[in-house]
Each structure stands twice: as structure tokens, then as C-alpha cells.
Protein backbone atom coordinates (compact mmCIF):
# COMPACT_ATOMS: atom_id res chain seq x y z
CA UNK A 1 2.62 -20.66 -5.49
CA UNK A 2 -0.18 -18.45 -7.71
CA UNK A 3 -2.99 -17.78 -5.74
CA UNK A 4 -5.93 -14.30 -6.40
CA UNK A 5 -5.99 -12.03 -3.66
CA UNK A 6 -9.04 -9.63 -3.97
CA UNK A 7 -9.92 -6.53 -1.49
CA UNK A 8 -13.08 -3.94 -1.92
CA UNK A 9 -11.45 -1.08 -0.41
CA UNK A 10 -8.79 -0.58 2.27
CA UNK A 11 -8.03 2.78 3.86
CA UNK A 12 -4.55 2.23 5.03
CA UNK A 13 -1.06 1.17 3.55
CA UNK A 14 -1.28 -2.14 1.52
CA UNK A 15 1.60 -4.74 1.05
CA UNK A 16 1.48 -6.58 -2.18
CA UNK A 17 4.28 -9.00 -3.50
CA UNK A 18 7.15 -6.89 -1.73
CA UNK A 19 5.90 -3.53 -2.38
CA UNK A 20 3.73 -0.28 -0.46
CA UNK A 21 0.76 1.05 -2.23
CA UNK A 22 -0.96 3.35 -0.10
CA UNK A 23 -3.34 6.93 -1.45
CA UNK A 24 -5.68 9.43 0.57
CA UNK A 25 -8.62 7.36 -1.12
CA UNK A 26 -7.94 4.16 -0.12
CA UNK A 27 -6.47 0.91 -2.23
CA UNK A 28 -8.44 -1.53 -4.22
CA UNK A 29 -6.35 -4.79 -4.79
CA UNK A 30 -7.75 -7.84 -7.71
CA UNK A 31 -4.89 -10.04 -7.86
CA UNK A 32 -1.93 -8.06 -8.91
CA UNK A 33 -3.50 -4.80 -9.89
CA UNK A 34 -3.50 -2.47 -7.09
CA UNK A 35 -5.58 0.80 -7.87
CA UNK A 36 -7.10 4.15 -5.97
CA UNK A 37 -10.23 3.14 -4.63
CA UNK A 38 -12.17 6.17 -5.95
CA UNK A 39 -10.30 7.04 -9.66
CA UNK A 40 -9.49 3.30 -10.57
CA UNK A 41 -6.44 4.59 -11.33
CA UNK A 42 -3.18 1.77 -11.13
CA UNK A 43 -0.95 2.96 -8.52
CA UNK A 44 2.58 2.01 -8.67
CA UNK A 45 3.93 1.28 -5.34
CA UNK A 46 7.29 1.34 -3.90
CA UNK A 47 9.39 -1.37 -2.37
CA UNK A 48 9.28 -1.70 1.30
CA UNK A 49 12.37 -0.28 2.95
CA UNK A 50 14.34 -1.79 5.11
CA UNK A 51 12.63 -5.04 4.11
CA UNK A 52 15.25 -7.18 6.49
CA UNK A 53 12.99 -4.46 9.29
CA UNK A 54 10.49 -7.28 8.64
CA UNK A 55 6.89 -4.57 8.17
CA UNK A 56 6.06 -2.56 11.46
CA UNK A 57 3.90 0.19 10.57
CA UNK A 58 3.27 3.43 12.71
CA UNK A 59 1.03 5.69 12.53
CA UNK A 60 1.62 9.21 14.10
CA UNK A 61 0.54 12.42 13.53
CA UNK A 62 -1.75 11.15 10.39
CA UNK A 63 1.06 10.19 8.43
CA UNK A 64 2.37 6.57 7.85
CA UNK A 65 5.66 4.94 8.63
CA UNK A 66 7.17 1.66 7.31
CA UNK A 67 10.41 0.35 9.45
CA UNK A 68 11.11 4.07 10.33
CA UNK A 69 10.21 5.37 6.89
CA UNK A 70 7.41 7.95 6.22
CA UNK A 71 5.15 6.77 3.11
CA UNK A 72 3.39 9.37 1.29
CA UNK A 73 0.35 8.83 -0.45
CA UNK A 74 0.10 8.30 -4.38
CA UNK A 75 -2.16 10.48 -5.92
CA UNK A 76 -4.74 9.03 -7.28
């Protein structure tokens, strides 16, 4: 199934095809291309872990966890 997926700006962690992008500035998605929402700069991701975990995503003490794993920000 192809379909466009297309976001302004979102401030947390975003989950694209399997994957994590989150930065300090916020994520700008247009289809496939995920970017920094202030530099336009492509951010590469990482797989989500534990992805049998399903996604549950805390936040706690202004960080960012994925099925028990801290995410840190790309830099953007």
C-alpha cells in the first residue's frame, strides 16, 4: 500500500515506516523524508527497539522513552 503522509511540524518523537526520528527542534515529515523542523536538515532515525514492545512512549524528566529505551535527540 503507497500512500503520502505530510506533517508541518511536530515537537515530539515521530514513527515513520518502523523507525524513531525525534530532534530538540521538532520533525517535519513529506512522505518519506523526515527532516529538523528548523535546519531542513534529513535526519536519519533509528529503528524502534523492542519493536515486539508494540510503541509506548514515556516521557519523564524531559527526556523520551520508547518500550523502556531513552531516545536522544538528533541534532539538527
Amino acid at each position: 500500500m503507497n500512500f503520502h503522509l505530510q506533517i508541518g511540524h511536530v515537537s515530539g518523537p515521530v514513527v515513520v515506516n518502523g523507525r524513531v526520528y525525534y530532534s530538540r527542534n521538532g520533525v517535519s515529515v513529506n512522505g518519506n523524508t523526515v527532516t529538523d523542523a528548523a535546519t531542513g536538515q534529513r535526519l536519519s532515525g533509528r529503528p524502534i527497539p523492542h519493536p515486539e514492545r508494540g510503541s509506548n512512549v514515556t516521557y519523564r524528566g524531559g527526556e523520551v522513552w520508547i518500550n523502556g529505551e531513552r531516545i536522544d535527540p538528533e541534532e539538527g
